[in-house]
N, C-alpha and C. Protein backbone atom coordinates (compact mmCIF):
# COMPACT_ATOMS: atom_id res chain seq x y z
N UNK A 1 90.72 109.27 84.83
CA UNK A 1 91.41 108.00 84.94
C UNK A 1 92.45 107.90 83.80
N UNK A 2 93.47 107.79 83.83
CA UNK A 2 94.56 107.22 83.47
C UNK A 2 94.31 106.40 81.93
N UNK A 3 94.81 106.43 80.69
CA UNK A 3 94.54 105.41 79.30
C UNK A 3 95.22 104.35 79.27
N UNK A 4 95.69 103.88 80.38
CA UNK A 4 96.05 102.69 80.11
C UNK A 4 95.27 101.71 81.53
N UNK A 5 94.59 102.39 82.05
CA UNK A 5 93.45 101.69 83.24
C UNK A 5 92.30 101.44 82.33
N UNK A 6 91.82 100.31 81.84
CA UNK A 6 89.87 100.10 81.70
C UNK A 6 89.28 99.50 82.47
N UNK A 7 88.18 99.66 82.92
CA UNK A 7 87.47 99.30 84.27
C UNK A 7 86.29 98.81 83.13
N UNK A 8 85.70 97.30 84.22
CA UNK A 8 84.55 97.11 83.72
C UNK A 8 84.27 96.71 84.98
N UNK A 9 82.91 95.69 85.33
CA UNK A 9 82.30 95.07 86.20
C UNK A 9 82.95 94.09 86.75
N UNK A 10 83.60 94.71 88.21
CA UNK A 10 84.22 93.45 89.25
C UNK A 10 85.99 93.71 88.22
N UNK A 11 85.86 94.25 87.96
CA UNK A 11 87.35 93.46 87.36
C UNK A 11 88.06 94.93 86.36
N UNK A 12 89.08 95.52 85.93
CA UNK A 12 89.84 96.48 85.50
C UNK A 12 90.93 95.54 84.56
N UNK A 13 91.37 96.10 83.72
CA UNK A 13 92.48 95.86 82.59
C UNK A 13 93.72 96.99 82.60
N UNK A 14 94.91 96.84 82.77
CA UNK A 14 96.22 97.30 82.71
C UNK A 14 96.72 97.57 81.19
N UNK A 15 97.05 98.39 80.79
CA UNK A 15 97.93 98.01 79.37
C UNK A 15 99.58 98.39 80.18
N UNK A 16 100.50 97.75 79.85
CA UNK A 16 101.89 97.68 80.73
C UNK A 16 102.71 97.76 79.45
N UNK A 17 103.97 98.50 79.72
CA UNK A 17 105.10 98.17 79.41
C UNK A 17 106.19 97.84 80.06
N UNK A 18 106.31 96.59 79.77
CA UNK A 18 107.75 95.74 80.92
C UNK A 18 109.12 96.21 80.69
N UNK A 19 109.73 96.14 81.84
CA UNK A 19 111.20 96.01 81.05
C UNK A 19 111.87 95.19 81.99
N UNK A 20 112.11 93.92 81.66
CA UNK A 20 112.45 93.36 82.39
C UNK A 20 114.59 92.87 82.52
N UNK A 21 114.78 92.45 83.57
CA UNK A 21 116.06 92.39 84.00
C UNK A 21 117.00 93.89 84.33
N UNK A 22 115.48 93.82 85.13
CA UNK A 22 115.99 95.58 85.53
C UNK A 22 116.97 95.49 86.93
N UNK A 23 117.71 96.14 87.51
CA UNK A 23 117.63 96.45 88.99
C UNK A 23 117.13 96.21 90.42
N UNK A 24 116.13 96.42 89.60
CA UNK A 24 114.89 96.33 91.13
C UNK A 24 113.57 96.60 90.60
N UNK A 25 112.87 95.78 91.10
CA UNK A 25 111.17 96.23 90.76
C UNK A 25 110.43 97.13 90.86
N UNK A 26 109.73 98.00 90.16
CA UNK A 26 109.14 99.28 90.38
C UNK A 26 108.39 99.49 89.50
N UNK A 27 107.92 100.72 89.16
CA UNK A 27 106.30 101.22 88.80
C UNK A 27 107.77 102.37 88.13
N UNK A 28 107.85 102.44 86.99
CA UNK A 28 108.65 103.64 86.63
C UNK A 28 107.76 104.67 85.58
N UNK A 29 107.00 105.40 85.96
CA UNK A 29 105.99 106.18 85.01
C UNK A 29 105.29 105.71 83.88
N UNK A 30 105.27 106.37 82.95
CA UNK A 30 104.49 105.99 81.41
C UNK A 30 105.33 105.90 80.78
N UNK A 31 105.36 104.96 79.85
CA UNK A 31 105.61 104.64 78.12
C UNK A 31 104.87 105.06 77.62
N UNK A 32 104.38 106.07 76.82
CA UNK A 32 102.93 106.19 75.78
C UNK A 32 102.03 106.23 76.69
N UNK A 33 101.04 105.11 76.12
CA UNK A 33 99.60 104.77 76.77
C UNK A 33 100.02 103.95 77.60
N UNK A 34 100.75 102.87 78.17
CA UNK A 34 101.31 102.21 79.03
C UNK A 34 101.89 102.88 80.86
N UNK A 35 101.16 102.02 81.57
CA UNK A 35 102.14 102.23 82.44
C UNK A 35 103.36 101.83 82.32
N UNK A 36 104.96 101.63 83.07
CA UNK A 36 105.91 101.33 82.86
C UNK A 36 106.34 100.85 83.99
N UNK A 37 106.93 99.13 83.60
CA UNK A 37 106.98 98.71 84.91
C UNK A 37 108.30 98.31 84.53
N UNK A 38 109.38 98.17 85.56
CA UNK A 38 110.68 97.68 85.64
C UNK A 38 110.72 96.21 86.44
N UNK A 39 111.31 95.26 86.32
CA UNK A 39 110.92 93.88 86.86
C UNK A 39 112.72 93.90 86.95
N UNK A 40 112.81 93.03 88.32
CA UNK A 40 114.25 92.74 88.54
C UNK A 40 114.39 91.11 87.94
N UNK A 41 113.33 90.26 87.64
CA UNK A 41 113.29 88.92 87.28
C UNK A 41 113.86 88.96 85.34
N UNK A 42 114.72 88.46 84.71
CA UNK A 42 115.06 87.69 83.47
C UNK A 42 113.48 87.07 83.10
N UNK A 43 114.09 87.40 81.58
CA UNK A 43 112.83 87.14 80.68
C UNK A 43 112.96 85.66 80.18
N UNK A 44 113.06 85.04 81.36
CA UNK A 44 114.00 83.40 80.45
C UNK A 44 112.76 82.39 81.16
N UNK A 45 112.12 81.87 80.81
CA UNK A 45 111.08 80.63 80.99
C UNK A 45 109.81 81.22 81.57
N UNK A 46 109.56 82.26 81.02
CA UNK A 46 108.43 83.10 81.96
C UNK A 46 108.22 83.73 83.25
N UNK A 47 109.81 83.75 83.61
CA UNK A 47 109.94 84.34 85.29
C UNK A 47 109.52 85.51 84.96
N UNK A 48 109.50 86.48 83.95
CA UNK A 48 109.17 87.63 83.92
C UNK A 48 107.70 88.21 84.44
N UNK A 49 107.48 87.23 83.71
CA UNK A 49 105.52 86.94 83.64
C UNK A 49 105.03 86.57 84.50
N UNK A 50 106.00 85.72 85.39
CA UNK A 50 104.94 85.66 86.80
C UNK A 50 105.57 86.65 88.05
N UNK A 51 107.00 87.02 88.07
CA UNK A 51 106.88 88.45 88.83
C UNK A 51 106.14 89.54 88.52
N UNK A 52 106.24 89.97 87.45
CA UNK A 52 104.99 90.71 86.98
C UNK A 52 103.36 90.45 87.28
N UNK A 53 103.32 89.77 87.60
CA UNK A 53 101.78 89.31 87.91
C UNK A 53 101.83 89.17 89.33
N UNK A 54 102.73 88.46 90.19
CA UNK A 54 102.85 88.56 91.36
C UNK A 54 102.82 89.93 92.14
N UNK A 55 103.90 90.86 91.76
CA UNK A 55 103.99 92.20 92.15
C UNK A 55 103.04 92.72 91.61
N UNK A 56 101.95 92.57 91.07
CA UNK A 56 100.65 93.42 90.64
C UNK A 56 99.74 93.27 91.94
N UNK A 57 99.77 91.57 92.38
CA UNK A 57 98.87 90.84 93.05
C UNK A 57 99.18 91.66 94.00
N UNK A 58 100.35 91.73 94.58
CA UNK A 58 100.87 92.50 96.05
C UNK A 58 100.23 93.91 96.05
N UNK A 59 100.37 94.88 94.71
CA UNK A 59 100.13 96.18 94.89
C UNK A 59 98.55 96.00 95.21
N UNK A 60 97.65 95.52 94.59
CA UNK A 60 96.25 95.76 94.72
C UNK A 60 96.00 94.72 95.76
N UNK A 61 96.69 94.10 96.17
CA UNK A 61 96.47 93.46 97.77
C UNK A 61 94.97 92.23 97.44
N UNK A 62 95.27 91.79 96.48
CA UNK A 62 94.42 90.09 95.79
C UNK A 62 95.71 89.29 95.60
N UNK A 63 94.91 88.11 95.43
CA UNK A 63 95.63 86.67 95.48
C UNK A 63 96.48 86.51 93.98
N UNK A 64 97.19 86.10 93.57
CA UNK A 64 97.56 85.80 92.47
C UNK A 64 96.87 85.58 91.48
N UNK A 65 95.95 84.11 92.12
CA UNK A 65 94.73 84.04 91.07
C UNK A 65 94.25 85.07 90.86
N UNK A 66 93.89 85.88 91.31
CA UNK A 66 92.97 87.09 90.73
C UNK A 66 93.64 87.84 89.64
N UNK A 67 94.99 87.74 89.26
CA UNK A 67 95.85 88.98 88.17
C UNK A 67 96.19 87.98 86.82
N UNK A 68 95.48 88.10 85.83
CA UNK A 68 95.77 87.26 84.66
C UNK A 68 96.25 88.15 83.55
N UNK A 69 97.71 87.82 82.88
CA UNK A 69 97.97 87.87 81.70
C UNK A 69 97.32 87.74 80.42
N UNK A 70 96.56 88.59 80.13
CA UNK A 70 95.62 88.55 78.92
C UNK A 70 96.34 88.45 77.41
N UNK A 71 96.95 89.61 77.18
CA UNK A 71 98.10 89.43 75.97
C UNK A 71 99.30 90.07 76.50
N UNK A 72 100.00 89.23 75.29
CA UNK A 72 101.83 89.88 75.50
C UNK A 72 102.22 88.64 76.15
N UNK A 73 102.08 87.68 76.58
CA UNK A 73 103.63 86.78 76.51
C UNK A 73 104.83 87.00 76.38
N UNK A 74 104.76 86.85 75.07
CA UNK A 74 106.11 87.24 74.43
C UNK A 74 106.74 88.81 74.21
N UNK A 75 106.09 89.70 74.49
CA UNK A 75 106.44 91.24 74.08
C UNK A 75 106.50 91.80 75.65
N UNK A 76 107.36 93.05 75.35
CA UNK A 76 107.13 93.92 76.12
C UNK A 76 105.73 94.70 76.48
N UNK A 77 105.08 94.97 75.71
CA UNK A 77 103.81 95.52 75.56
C UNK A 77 102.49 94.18 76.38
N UNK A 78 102.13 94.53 77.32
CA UNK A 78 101.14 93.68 78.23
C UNK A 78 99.92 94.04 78.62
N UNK A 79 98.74 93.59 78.31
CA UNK A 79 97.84 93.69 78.99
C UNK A 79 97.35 92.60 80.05
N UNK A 80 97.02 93.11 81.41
CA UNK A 80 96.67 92.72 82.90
C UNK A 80 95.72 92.96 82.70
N UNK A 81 94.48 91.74 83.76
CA UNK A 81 93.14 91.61 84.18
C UNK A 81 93.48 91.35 85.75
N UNK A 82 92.52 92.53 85.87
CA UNK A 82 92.96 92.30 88.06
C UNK A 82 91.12 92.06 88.59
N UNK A 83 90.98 91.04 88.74
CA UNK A 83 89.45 90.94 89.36
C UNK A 83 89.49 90.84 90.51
N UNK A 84 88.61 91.63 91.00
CA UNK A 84 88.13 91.46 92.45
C UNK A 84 89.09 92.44 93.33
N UNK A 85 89.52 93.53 92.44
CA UNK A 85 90.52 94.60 93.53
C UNK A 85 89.71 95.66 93.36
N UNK A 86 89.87 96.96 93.93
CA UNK A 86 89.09 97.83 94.01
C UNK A 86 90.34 99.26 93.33
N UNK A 87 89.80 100.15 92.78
CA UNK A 87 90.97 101.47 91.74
C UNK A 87 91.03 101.82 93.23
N UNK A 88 92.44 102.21 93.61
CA UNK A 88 92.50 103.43 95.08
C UNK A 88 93.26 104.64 94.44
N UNK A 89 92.31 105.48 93.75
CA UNK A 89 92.54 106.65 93.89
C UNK A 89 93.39 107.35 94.42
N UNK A 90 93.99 107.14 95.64
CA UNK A 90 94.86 107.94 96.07
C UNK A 90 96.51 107.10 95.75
N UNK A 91 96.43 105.86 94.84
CA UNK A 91 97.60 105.44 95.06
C UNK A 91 98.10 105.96 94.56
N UNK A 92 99.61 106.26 93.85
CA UNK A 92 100.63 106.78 93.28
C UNK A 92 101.23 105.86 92.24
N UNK A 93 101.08 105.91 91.20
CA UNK A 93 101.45 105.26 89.68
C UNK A 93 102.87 106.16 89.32
């Protein structure tokens, strides 16, 4: 598994690196220990933060509620809580 996936009971943790006011939204490889995500949403009143959480919700196919912003607000550097989705192995990061 991947160092920026932690899995516990019912629920997994993300460590992310954003970059937001990108292009277009996407999954763009690793930063470091980070996955690397590109967001087409501006970092201006928290739109960042909830496309980012939204397009998480979509990939693992749960509700919004289920994808919480744990830390990072303010930084590029993010950690995600996704409860109630299941790891699919075969997806493509």
């Amino acid at each position: 598994m991947p160092s920026w996936i932690n899995e516990s009971s019912g629920s997994f943790t993300l460590t992310l690196h954003v970059q937001p006011g990108a292009k277009r939204t996407e999954v763009a490889g690793t930063h470091g220990d980070a996955l690397k995500i590109r967001l087409a949403a501006p970092p201006v009143d928290g739109k960042a933060n909830e496309a980012l959480l939204s397009y998480l919700a979509a990939q693992f196919g749960v509700s919004r509620r289920q994808v919480d912003l744990v830390s990072g607000h303010a930084s590029r550097r993010k950690i995600v809580r996704v409860m109630g989705a299941k790891l699919r192995p075969e997806k493509e990061w």
